[in-house]
N, C-alpha and C. Protein backbone atom coordinates (compact mmCIF):
# COMPACT_ATOMS: atom_id res chain seq x y z
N UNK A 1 1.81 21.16 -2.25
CA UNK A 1 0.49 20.82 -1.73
C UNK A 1 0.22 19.35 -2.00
N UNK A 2 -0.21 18.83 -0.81
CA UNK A 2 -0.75 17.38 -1.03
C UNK A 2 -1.84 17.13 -1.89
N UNK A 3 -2.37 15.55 -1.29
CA UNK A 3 -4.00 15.29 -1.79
C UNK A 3 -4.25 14.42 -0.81
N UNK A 4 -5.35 14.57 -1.09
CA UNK A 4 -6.27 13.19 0.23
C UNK A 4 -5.68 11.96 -0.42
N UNK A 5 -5.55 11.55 -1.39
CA UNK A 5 -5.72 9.89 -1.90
C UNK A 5 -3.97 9.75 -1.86
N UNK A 6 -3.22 10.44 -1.64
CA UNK A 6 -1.83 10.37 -1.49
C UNK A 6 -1.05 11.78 -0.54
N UNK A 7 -1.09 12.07 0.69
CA UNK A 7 -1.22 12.89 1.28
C UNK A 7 0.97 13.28 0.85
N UNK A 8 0.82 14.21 0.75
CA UNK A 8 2.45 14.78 0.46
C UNK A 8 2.43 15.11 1.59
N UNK A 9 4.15 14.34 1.95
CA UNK A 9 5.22 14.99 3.10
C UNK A 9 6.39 15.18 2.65
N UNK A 10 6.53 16.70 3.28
CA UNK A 10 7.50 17.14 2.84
C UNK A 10 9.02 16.19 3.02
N UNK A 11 9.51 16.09 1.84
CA UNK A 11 10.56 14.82 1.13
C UNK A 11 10.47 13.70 1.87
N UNK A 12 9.35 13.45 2.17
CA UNK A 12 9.08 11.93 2.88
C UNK A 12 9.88 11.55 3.94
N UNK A 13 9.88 12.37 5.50
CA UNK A 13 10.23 12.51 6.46
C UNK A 13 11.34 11.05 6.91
N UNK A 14 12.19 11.07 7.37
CA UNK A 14 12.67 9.81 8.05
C UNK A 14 12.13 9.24 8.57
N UNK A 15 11.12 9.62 9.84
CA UNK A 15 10.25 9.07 11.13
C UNK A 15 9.68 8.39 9.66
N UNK A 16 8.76 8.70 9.03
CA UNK A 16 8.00 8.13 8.24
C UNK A 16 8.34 6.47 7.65
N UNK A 17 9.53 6.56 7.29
CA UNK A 17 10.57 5.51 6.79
C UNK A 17 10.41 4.45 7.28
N UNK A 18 11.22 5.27 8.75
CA UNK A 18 11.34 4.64 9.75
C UNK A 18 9.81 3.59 10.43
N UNK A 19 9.37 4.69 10.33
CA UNK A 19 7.50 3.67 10.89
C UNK A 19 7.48 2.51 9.89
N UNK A 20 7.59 2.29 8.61
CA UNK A 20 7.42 1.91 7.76
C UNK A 20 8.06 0.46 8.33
N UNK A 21 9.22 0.80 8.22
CA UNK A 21 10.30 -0.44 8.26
C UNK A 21 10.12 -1.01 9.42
N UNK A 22 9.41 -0.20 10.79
CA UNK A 22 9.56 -0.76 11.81
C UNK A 22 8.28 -1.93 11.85
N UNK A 23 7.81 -2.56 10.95
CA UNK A 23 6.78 -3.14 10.87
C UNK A 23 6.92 -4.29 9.80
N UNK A 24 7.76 -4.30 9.35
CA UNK A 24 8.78 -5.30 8.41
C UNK A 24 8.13 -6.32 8.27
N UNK A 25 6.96 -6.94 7.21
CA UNK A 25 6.70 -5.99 6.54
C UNK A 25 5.84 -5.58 6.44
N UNK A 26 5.33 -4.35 5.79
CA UNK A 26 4.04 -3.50 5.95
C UNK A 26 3.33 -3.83 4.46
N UNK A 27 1.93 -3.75 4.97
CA UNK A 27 1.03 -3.85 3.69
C UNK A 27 0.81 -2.26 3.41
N UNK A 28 0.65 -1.68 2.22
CA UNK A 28 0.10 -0.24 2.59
C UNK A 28 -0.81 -0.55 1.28
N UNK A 29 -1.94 -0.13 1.78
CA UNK A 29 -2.63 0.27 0.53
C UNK A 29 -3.35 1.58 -0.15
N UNK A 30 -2.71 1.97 -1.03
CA UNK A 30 -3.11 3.12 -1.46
C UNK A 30 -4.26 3.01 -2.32
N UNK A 31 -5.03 3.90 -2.10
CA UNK A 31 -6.53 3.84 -2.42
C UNK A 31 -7.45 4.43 -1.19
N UNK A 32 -8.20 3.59 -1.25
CA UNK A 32 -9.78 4.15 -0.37
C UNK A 32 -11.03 4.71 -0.85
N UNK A 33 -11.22 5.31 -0.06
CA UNK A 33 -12.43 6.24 -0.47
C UNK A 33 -12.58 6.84 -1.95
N UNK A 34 -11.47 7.80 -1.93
CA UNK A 34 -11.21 8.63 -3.20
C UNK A 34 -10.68 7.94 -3.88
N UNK A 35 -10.49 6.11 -4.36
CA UNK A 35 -10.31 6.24 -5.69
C UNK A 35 -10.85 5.99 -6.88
N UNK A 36 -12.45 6.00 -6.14
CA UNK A 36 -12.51 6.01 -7.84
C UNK A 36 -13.00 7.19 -8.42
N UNK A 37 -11.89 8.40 -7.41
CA UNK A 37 -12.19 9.48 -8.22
C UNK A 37 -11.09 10.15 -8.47
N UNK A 38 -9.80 9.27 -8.25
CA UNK A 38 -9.10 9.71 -9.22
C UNK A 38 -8.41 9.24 -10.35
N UNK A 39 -7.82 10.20 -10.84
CA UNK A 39 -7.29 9.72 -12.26
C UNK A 39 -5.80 10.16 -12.47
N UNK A 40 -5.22 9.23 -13.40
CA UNK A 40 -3.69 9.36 -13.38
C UNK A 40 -3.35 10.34 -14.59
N UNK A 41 -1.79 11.34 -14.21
CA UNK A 41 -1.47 11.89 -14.71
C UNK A 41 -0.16 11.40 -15.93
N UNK A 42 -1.14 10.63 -17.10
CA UNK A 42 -0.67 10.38 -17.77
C UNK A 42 -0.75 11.07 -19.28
N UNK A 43 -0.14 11.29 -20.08
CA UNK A 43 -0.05 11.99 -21.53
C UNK A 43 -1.40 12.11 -21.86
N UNK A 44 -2.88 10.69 -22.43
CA UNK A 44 -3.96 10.58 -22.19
C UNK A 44 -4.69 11.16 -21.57
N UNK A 45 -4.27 11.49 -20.58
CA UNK A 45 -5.43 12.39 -19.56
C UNK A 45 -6.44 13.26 -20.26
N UNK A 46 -5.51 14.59 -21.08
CA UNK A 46 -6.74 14.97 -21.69
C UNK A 46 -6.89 16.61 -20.97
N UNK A 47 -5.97 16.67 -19.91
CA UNK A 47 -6.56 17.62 -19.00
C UNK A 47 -5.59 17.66 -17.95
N UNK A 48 -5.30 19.18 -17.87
CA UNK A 48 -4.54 18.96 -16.15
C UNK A 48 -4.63 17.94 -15.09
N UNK A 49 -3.43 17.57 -14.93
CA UNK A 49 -3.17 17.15 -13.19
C UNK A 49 -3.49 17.65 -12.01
N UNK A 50 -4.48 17.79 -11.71
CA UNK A 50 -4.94 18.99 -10.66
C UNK A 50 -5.46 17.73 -9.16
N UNK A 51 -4.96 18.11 -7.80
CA UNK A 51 -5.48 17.69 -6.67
C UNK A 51 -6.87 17.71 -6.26
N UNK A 52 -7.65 16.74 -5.43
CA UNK A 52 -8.54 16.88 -4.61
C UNK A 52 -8.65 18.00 -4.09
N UNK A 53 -9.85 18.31 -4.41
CA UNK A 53 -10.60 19.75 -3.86
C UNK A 53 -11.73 19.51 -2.90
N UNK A 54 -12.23 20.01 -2.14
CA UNK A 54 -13.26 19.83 -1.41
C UNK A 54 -14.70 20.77 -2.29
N UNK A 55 -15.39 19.51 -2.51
CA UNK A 55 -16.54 19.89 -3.49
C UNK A 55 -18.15 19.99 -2.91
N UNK A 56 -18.77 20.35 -2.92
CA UNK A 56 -20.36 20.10 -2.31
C UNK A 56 -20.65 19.77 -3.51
N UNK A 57 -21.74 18.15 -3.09
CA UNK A 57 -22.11 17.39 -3.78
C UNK A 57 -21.17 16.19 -4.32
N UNK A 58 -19.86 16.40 -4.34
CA UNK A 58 -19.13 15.51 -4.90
C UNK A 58 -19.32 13.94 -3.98
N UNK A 59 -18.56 13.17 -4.33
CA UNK A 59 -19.07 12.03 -3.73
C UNK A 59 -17.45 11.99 -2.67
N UNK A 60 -18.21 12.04 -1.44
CA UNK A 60 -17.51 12.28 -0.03
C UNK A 60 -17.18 13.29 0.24
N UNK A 61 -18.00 14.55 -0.43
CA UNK A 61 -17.52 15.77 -0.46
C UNK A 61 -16.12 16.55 -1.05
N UNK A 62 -15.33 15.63 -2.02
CA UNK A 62 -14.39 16.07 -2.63
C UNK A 62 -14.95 15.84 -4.48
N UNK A 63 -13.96 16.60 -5.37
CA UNK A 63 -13.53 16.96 -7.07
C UNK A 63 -12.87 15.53 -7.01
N UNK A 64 -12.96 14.94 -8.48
CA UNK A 64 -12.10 14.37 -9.14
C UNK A 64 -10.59 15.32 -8.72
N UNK A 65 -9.49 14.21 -8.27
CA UNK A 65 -8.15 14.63 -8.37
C UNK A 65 -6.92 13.58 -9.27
N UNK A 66 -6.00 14.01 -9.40
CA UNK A 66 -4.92 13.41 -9.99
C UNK A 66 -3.88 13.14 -9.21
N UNK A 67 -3.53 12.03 -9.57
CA UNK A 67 -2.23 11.74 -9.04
C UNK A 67 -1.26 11.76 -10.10
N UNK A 68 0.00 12.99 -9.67
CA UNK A 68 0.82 12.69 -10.79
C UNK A 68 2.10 11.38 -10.79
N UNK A 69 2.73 11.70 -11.92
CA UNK A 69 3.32 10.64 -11.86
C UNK A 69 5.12 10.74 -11.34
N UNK A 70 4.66 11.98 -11.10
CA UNK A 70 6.28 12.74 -10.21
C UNK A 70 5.83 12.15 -8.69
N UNK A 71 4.47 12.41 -7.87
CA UNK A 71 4.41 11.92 -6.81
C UNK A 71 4.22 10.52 -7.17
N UNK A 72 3.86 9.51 -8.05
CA UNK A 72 3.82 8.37 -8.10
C UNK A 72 5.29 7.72 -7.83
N UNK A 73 6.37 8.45 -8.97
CA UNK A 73 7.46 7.82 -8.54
C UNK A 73 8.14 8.51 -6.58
N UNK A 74 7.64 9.41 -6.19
CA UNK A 74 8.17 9.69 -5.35
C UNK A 74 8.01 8.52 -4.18
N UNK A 75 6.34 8.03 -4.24
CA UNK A 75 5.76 6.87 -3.43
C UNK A 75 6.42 5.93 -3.61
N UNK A 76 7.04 5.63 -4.73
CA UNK A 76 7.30 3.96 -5.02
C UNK A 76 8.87 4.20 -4.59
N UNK A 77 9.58 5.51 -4.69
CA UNK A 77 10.94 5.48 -3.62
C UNK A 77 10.79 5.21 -2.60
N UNK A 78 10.02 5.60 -1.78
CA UNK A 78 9.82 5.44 -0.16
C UNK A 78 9.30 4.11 0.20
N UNK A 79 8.40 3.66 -1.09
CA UNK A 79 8.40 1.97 -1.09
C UNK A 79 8.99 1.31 -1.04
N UNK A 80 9.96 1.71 -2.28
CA UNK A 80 11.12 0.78 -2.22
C UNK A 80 12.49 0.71 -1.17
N UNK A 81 12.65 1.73 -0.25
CA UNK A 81 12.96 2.27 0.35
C UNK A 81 13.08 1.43 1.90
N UNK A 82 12.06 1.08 2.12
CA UNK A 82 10.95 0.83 3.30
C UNK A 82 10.57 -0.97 3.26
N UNK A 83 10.73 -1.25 1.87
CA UNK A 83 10.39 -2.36 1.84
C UNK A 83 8.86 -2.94 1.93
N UNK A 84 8.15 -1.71 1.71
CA UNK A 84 6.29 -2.15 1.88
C UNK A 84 5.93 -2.79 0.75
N UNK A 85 4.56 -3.34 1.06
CA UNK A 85 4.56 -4.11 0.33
C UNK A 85 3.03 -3.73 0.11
N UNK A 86 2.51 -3.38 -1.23
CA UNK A 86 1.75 -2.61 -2.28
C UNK A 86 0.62 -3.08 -2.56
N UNK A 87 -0.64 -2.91 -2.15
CA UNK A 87 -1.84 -3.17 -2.43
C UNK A 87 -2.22 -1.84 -3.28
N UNK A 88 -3.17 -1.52 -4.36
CA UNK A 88 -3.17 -0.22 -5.09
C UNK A 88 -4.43 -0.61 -5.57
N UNK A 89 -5.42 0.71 -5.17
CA UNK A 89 -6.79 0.94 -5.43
C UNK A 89 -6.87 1.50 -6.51
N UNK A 90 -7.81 0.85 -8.07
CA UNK A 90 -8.20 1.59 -9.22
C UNK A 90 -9.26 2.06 -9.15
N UNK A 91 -9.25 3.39 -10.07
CA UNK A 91 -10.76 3.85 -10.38
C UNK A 91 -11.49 2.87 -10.64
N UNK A 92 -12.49 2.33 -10.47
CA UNK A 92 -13.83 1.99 -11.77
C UNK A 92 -14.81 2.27 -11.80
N UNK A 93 -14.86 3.25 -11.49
CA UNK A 93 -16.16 4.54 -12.20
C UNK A 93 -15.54 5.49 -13.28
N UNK A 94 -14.18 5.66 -13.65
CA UNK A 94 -13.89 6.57 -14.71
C UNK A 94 -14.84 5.99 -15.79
N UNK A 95 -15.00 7.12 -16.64
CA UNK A 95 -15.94 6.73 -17.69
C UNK A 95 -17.67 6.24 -17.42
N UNK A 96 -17.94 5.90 -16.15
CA UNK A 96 -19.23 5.48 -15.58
C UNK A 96 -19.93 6.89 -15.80
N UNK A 97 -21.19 6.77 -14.93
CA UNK A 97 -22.18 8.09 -14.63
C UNK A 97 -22.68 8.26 -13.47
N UNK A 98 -23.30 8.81 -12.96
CA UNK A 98 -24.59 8.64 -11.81
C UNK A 98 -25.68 8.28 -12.44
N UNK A 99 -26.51 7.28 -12.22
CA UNK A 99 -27.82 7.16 -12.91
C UNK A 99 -29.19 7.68 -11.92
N UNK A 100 -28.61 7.52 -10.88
CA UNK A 100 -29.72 8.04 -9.39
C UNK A 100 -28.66 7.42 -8.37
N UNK A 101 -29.15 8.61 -7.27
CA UNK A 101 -28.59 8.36 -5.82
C UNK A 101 -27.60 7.35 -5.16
N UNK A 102 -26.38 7.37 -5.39
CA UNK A 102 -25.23 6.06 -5.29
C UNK A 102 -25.35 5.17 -5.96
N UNK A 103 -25.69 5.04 -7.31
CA UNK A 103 -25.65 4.39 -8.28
C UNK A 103 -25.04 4.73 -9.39
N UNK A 104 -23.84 3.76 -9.77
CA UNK A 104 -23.14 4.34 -11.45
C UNK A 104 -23.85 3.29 -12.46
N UNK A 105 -23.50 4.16 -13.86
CA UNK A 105 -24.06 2.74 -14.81
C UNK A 105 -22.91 3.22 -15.76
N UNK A 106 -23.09 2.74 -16.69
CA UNK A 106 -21.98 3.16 -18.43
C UNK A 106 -20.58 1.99 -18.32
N UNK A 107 -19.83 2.36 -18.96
CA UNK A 107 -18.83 1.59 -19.53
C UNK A 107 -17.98 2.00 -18.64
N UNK A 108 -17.30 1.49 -17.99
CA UNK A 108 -15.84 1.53 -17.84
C UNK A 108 -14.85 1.79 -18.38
N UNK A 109 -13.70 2.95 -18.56
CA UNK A 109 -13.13 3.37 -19.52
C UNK A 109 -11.58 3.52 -18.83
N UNK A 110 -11.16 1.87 -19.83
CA UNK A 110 -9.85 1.73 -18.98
C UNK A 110 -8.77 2.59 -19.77
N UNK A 111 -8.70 3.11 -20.96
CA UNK A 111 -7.50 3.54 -21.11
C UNK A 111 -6.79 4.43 -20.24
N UNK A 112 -6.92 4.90 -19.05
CA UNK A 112 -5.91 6.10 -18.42
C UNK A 112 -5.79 4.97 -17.59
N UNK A 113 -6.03 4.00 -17.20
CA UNK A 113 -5.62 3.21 -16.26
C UNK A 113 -4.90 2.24 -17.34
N UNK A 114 -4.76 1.67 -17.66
CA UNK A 114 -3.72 1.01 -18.36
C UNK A 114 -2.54 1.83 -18.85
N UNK A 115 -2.94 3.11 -19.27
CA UNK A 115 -1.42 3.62 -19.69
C UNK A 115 -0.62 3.93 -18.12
N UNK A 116 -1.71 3.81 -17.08
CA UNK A 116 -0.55 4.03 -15.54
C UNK A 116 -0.16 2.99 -15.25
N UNK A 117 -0.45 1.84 -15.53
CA UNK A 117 -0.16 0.49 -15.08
C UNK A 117 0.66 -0.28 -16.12
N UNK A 118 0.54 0.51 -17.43
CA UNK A 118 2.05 0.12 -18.27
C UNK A 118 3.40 1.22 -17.82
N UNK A 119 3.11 2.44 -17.37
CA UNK A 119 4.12 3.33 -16.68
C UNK A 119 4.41 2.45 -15.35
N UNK A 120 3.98 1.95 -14.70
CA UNK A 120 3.93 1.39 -13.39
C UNK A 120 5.07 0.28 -13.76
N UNK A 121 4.56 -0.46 -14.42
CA UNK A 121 5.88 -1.72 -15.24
C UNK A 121 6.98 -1.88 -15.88
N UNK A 122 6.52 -0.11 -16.55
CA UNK A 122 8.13 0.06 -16.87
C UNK A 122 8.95 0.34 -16.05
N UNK A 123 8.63 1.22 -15.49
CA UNK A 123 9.28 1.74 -13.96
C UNK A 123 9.75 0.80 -13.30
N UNK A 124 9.36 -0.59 -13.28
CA UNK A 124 9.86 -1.95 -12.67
C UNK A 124 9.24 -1.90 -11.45
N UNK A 125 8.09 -0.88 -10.80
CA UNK A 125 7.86 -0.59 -9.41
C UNK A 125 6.84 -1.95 -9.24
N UNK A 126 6.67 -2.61 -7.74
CA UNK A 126 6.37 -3.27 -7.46
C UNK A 126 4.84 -3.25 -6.72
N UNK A 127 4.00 -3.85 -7.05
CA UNK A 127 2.70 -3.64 -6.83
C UNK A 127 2.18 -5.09 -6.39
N UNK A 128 1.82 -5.60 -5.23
CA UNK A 128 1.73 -6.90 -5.23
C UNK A 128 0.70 -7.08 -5.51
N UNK A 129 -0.46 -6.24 -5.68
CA UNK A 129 -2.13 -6.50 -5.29
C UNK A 129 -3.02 -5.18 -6.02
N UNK A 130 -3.67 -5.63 -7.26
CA UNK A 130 -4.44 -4.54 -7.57
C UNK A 130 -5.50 -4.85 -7.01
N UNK A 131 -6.48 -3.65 -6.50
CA UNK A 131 -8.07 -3.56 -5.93
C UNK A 131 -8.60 -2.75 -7.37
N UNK A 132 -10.21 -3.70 -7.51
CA UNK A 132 -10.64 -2.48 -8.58
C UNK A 132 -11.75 -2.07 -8.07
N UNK A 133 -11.60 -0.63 -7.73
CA UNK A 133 -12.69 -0.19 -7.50
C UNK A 133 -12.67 -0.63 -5.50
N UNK A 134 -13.45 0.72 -5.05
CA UNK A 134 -13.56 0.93 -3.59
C UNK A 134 -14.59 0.46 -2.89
N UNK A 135 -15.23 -0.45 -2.78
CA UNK A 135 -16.47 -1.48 -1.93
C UNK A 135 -17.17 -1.02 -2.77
N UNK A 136 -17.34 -1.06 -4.25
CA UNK A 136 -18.68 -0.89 -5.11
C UNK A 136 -19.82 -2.05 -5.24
N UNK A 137 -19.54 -2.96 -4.24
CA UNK A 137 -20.65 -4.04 -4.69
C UNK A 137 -21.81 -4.03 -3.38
N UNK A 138 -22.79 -4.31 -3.66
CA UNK A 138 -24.17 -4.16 -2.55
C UNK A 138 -24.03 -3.19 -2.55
N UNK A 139 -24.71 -2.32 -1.24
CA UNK A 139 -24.62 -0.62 -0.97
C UNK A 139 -23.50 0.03 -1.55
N UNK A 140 -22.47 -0.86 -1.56
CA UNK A 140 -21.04 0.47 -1.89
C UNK A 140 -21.32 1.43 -0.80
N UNK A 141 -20.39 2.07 -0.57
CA UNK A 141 -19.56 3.03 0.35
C UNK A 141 -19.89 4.42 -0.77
N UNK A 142 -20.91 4.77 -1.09
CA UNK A 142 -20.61 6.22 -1.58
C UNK A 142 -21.22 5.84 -2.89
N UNK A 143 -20.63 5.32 -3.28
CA UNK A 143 -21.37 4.82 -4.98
C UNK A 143 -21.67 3.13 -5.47
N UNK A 144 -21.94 3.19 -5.99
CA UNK A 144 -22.25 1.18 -5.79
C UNK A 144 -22.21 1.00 -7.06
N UNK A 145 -22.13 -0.25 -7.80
CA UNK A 145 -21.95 -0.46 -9.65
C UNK A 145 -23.15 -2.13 -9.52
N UNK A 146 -23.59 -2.02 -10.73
CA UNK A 146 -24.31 -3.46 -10.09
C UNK A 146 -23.57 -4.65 -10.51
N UNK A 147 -23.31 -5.95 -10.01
CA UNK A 147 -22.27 -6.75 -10.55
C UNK A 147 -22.39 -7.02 -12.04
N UNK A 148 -23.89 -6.69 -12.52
CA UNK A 148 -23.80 -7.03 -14.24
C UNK A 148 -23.48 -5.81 -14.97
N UNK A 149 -23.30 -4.90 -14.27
CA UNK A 149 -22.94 -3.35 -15.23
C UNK A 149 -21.05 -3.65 -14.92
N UNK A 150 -20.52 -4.00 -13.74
CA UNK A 150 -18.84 -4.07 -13.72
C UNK A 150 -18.68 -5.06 -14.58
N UNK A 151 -19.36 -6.59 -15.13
CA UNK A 151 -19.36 -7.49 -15.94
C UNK A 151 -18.97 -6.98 -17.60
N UNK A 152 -20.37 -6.55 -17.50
CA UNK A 152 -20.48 -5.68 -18.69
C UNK A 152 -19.47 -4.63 -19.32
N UNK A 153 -19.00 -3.38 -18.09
CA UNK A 153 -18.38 -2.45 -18.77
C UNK A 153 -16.74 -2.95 -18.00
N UNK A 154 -16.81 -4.24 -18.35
CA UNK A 154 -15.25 -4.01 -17.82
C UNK A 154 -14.17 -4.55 -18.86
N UNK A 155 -14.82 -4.20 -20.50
CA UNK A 155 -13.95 -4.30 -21.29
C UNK A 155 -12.95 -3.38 -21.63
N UNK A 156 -12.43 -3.73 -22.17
CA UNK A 156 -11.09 -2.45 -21.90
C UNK A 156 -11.50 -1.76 -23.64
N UNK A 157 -11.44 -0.48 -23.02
CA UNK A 157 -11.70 0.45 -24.13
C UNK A 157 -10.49 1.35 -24.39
């Protein structure tokens, strides 16, 4: 079974590859919508690896999901593979709250993202471009952070 924020194909089709390469070279960026609701399946976690669920009330109508790190390395084969070239969307609402209606406040809580982005380096996988966080500034797209609360909670804890 897939997820929205990394959709699984079954063993990552040729055509797929193939699209990839035929565009030499491709930006792909993984992220969007759902990421700053998910979280990586690292030792830290704390809690099952479990997929996007479709939630009422959740923000875009989906659960917090995980990306593990079996499909992480599976992505970065077909990356490397393909030759794309890696833009990668972080949470930064983990550790945040809702304070009212598309608004987060609280700290930013980087440790599960740093232990994926030291797995990410060991791995040697290639990432040209981190994004933090999914259009959270002005309205935001779904949730919004205010620029002095991302200031504020973007010490690494």
């Amino acid at each position: 079974m897939g997820t929205v924020f990394c959709p699984k194909f079954e063993s990552n089709p040729p055509f797929l590859a193939n699209a990839i390469k035929a565009f030499n070279p491709l930006r792909i960026r993984v992220g969007g919508s759902l990421q700053d609701q998910v979280v990586y399946g690292m030792p830290n976690l704390g809690h099952p690896c479990v997929p996007f669920s479709k939630k009422a009330g959740g923000l875009f109508g989906f659960s917090q999901g995980c990306l593990s790190m079996e499909r992480w390395d599976e992505l970065n084969d077909l990356f490397l593979k393909t030759g794309a070239i890696i833009t990668f969307g972080l949470n930064a609402l983990y550790g945040r709250h809702p304070i009212r209606k598309g608004i987060w406040g609280g700290a930013w809580n980087s440790s599960n993202t740093r232990k994926f982005i030291e797995y990410t380096i060991s791995k040697s996988y290639r990432v040209d471009s981190w994004e933090f966080g999914n259009e959270l500034s002005g309205h935001g797209v779904g949730a919004s952070v205010r620029c002095r609360t991302v200031w504020e909670g973007s010490h690494c804890t």
